[in-house]
Protein backbone atom coordinates (compact mmCIF):
# COMPACT_ATOMS: atom_id res chain seq x y z
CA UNK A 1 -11.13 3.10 -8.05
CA UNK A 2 -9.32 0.16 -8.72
CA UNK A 3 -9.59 -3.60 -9.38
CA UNK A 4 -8.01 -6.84 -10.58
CA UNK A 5 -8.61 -9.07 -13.01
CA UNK A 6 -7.39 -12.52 -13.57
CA UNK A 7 -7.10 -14.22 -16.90
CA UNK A 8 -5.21 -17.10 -18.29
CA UNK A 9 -1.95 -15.30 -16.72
CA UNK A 10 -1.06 -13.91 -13.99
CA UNK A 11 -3.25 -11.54 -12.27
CA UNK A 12 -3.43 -7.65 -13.78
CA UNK A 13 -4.17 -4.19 -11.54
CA UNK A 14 -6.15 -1.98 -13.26
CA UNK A 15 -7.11 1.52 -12.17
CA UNK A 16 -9.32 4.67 -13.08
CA UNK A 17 -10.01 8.12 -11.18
CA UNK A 18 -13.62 9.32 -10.58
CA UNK A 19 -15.10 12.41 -9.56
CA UNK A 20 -16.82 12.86 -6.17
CA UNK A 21 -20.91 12.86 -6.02
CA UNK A 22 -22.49 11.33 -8.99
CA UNK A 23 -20.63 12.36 -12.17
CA UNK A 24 -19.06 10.80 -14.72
CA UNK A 25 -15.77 8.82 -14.29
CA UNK A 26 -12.64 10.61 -14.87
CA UNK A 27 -9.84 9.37 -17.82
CA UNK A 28 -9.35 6.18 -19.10
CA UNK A 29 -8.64 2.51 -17.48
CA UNK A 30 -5.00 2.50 -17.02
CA UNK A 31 -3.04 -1.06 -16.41
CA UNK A 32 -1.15 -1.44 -13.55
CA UNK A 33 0.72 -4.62 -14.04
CA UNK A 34 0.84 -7.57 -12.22
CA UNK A 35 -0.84 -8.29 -8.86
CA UNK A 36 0.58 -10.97 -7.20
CA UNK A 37 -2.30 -11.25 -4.35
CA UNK A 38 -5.25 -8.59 -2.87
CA UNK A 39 -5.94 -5.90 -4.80
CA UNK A 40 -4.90 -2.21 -5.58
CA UNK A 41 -5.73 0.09 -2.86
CA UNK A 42 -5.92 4.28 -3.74
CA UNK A 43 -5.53 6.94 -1.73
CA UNK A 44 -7.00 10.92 -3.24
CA UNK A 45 -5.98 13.69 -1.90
CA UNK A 46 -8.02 17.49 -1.65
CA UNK A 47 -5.69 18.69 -4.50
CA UNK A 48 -6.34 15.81 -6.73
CA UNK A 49 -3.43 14.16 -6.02
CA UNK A 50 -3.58 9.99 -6.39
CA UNK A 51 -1.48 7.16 -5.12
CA UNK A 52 -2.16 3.73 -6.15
CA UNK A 53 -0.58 0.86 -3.66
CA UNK A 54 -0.35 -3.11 -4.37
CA UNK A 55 1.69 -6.22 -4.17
CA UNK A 56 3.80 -6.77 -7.16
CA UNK A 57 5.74 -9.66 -5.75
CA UNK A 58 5.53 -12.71 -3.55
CA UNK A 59 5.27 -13.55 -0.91
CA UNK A 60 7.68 -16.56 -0.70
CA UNK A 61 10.39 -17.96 1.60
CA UNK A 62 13.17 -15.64 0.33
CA UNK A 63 12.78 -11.90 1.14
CA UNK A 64 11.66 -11.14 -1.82
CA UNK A 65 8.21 -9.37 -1.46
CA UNK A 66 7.48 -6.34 -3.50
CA UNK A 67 5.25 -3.76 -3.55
CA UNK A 68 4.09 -1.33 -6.44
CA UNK A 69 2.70 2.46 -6.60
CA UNK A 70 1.63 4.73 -8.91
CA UNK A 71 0.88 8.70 -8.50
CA UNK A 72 -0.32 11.49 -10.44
CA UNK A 73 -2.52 14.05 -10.64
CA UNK A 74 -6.00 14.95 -11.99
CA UNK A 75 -7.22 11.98 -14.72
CA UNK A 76 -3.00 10.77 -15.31
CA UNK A 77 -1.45 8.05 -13.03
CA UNK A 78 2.41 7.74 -13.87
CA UNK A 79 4.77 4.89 -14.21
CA UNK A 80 3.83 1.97 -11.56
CA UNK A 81 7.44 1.90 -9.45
CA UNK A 82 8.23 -1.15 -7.66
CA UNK A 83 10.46 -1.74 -4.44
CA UNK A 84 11.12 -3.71 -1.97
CA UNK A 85 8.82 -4.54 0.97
CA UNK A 86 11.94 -6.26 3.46
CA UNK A 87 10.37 -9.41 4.33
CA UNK A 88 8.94 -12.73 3.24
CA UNK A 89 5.44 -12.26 4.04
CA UNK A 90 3.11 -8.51 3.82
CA UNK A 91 -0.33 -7.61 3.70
CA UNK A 92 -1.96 -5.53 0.96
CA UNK A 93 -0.07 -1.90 1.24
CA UNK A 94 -2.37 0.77 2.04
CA UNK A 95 -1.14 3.75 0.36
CA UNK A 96 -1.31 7.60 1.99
CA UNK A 97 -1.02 11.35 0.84
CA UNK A 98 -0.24 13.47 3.96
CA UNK A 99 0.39 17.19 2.49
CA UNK A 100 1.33 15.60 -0.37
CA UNK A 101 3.88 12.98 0.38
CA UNK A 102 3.32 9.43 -0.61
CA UNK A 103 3.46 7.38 1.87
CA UNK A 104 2.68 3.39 1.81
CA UNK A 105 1.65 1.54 4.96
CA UNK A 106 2.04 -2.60 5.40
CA UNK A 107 2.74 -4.94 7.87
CA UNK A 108 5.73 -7.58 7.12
CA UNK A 109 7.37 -10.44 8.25
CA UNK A 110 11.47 -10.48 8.32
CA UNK A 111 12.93 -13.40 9.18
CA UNK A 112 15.30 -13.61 12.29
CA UNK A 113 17.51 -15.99 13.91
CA UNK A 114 14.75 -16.89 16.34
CA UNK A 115 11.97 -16.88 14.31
CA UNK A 116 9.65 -14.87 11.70
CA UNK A 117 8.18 -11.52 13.84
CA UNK A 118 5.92 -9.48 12.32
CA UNK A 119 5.90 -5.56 12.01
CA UNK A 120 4.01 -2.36 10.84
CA UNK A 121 6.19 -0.20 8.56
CA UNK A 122 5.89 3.02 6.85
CA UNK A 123 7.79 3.38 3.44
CA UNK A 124 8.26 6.09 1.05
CA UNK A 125 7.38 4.63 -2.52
CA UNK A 126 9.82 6.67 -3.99
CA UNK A 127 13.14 5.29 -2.25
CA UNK A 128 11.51 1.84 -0.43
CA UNK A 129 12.93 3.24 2.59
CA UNK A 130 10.97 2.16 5.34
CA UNK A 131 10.45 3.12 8.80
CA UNK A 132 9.38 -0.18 11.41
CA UNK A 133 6.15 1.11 13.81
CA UNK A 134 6.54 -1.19 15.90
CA UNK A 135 5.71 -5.01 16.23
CA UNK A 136 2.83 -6.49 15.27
CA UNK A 137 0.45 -9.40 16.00
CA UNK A 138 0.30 -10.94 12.24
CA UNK A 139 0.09 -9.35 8.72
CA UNK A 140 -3.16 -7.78 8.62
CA UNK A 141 -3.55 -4.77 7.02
CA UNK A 142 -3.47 -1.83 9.06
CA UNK A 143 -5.98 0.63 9.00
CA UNK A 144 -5.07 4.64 8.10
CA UNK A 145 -7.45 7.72 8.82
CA UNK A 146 -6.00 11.27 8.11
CA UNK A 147 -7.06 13.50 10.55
CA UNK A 148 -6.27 17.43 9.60
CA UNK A 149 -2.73 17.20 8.66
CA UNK A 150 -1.37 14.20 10.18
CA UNK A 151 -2.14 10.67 10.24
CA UNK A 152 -2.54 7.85 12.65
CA UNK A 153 -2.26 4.08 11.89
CA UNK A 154 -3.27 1.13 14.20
CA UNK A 155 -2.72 -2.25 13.27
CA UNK A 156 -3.21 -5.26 15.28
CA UNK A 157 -0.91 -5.79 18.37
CA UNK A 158 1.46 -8.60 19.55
CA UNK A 159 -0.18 -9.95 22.36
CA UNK A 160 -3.64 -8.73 21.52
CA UNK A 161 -5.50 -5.58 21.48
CA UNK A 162 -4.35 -2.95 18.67
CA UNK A 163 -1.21 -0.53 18.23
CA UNK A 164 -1.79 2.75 17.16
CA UNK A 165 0.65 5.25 15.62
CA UNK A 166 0.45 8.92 14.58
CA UNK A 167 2.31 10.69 12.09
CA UNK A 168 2.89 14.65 11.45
């Protein structure tokens, strides 16, 4: 599960694993840093894998929005990594284990010449590099189910309705 809390400074992740069914939690509260808005999103894997996904930056008018993970296995999350989301303006990442890759899932906004479009991306937390969707109606968050071994995304569309995406 995890959470934020706010304080007299900025606003800090925070993040602990717990068992399936009704058992005790699993290892101890780890910090995640700073959340700049939303909150930390995990994704759990059959093997016990973890990713942990959230905004670590921004938004503002500069492209300068960043987002944050963390991974491990069984009770351990590792070092929060940030990088950069390519845009001004992104929802709250959803984060994604398919066979075992990390993947992180957003919408953005990058600014253009004629305007701000936005766009559903894919990103590997490990590199930042990110692979666009498609376009996208606005910065909601797009949804993620993981069917067997793929997985399909839908977001909302530009123009209405929703856009839907699967992955291997």
């Amino acid at each position: 599960m995890a959470w934020t809390r706010r304080a007299t400074g900025p606003t800090t992740g925070f993040a602990r694993r717990t068992r399936a069914a009704n058992r005790a939690a699993v290892g101890p509260v780890r910090s995640l840093g700073t959340v700049a808005y939303g909150v930390p999103h995990v994704a759990l894997d059959a093997a016990g894998r973890a990713l942990v996904a959230w905004n670590a930056r921004g938004p503002g008018a500069q492209p300068n929005v960043g987002l944050a993970t963390a991974q491990g296995t069984g009770a351990a999350l590792g070092t929060p990594a940030v990088f950069d989301a390519g845009g001004f303006s992104q929802t709250s990442p959803i984060p994604a284990l398919v066979r075992g890759a990390p993947l992180v899932l957003f919408t953005r906004q990058i600014p253009t010449t004629t305007g701000a479009p936005a766009e559903a991306a894919a990103a590997n937390p490990a590199t930042g590099e990110a692979t666009v969707l498609g376009p996208a109606g606005g910065i909601g968050a797009p949804a993620v189910a993981q069917p067997d071994e793929g997985i399909v995304v839908a977001w909302a569309a530009r123009g209405g309705g929703a856009a839907v995406s699967a992955l291997p």
